[in-house]
N, C-alpha and C. Protein backbone atom coordinates (compact mmCIF):
# COMPACT_ATOMS: atom_id res chain seq x y z
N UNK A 1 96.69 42.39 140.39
CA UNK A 1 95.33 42.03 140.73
C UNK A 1 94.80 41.04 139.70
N UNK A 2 94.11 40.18 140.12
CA UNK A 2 93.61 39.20 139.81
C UNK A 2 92.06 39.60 138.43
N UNK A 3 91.73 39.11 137.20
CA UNK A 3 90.33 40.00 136.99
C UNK A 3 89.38 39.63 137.93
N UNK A 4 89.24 38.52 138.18
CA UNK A 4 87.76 38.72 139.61
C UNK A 4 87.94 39.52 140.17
N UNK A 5 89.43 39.97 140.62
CA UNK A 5 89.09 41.17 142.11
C UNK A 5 89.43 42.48 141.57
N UNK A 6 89.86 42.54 140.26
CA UNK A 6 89.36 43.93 139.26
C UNK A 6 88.08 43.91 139.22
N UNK A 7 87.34 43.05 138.60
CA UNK A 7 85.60 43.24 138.85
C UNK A 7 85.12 43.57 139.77
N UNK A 8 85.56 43.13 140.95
CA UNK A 8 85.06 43.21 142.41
C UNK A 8 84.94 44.45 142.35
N UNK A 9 86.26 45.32 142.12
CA UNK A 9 86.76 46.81 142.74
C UNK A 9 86.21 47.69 141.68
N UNK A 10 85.97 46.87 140.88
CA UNK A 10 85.25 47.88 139.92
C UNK A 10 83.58 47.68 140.35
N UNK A 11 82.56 47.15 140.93
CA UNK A 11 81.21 46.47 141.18
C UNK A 11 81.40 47.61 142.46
N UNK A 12 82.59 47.54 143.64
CA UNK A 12 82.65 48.58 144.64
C UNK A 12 82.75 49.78 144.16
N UNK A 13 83.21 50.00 143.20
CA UNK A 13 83.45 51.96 142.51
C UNK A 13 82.08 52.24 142.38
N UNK A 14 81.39 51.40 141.51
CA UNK A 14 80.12 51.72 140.31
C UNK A 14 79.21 52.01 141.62
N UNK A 15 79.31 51.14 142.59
CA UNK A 15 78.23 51.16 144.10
C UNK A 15 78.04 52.71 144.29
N UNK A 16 79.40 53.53 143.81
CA UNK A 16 79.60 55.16 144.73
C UNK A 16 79.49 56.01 143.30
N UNK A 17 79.12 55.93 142.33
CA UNK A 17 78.98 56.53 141.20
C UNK A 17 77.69 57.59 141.73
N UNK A 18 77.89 58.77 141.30
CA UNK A 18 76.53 59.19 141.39
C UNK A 18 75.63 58.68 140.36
N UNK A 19 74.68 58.74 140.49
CA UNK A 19 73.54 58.34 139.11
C UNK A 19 73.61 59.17 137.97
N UNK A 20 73.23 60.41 138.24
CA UNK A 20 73.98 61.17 136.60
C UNK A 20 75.19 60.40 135.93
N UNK A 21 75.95 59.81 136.36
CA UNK A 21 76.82 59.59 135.82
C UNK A 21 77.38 57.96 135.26
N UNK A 22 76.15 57.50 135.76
CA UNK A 22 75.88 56.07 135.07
C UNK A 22 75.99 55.67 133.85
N UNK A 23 74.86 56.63 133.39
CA UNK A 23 75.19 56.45 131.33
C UNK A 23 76.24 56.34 131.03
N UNK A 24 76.90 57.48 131.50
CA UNK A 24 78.00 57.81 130.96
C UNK A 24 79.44 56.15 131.30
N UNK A 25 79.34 56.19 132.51
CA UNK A 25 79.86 55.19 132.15
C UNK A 25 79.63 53.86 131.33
N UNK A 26 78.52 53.29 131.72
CA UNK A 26 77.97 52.42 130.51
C UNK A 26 78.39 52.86 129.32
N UNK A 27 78.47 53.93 129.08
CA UNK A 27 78.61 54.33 127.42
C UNK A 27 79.91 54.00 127.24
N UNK A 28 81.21 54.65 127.95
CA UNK A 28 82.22 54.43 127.90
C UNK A 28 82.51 52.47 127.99
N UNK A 29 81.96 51.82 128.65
CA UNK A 29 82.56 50.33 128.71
C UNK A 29 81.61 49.58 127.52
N UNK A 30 80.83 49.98 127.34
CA UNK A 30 80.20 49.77 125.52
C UNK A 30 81.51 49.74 124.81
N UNK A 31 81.58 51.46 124.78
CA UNK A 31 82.54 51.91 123.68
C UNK A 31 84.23 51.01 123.85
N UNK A 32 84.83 50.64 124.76
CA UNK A 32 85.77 50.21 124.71
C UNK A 32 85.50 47.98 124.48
N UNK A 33 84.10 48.01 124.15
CA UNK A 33 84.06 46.49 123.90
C UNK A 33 83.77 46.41 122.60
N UNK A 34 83.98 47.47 121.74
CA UNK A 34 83.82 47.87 120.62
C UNK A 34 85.26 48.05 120.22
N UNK A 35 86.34 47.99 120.85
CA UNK A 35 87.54 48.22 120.00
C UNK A 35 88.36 47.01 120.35
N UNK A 36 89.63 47.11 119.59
CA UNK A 36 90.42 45.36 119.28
C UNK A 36 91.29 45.93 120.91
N UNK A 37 91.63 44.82 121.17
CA UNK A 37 92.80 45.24 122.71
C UNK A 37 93.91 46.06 122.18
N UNK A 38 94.29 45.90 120.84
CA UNK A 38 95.74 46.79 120.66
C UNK A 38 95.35 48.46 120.53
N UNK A 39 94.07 48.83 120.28
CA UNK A 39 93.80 50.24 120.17
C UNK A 39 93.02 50.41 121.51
N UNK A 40 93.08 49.89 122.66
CA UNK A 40 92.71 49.82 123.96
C UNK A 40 93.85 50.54 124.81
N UNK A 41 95.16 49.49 124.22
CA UNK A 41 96.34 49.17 125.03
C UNK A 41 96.87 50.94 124.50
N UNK A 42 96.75 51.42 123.18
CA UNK A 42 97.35 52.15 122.65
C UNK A 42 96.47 54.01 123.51
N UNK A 43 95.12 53.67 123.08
CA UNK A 43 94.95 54.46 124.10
C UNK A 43 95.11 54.67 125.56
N UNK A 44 95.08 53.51 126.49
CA UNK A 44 95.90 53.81 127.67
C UNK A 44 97.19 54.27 127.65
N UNK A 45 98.01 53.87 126.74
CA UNK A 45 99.54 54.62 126.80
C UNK A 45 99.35 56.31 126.50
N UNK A 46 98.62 56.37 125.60
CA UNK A 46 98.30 58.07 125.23
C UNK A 46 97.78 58.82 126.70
N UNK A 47 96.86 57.54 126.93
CA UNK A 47 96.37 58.73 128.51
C UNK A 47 97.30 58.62 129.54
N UNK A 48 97.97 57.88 129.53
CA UNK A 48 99.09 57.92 130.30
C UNK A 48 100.71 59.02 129.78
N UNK A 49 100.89 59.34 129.02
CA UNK A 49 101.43 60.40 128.37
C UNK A 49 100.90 61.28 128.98
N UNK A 50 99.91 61.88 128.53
CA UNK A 50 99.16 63.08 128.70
C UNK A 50 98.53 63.22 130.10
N UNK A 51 98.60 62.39 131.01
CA UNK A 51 98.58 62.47 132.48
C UNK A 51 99.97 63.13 133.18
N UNK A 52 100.99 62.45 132.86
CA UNK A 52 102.27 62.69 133.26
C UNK A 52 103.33 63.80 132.29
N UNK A 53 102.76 64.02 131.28
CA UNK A 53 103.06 65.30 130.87
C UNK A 53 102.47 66.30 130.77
N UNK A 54 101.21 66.38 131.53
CA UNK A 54 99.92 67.65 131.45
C UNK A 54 101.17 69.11 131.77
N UNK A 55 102.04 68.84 132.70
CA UNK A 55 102.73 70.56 132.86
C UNK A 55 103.20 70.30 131.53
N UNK A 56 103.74 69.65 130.89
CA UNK A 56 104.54 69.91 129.78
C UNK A 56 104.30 70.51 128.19
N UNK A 57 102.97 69.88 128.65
CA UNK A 57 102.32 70.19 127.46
C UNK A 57 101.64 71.76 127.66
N UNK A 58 101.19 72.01 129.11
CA UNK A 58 100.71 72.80 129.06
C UNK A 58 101.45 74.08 128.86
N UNK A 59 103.22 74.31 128.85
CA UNK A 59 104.36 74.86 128.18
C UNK A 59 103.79 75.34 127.03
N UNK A 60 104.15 73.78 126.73
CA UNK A 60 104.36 73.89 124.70
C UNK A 60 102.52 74.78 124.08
N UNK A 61 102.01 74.36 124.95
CA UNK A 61 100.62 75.42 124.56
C UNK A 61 100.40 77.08 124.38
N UNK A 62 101.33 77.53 125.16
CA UNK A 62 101.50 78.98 125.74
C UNK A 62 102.68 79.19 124.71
């Protein structure tokens, strides 16, 4: 995807947001224009870990 039509699809998400939950996002796209792209890039890999290993981890927890 192109970023214009990431913006787009992101301008169509925000349309269906409930309102409680506005701040919150604003807060979050603040907070990530506040960090360098390599600790961006680094946290998407972590949430991506921890998406695809949630059973695994949830093992090693127990």
């Amino acid at each position: 995807m192109t970023t214009t039509e990431l913006k787009t699809e992101i301008n169509k998400t925000l349309e269906n947001i409930p309102e409680e939950a506005l701040n919150d996002v604003l807060l979050y796209l603040q907070h990530l224009q506040a960090k360098a792209p390599s600790d961006i890039k680094l946290t998407s890999h972590l949430r991506q870990i921890l998406t695809e290993d949630a059973e695994l981890l949830e093992k090693l927890a127990q």
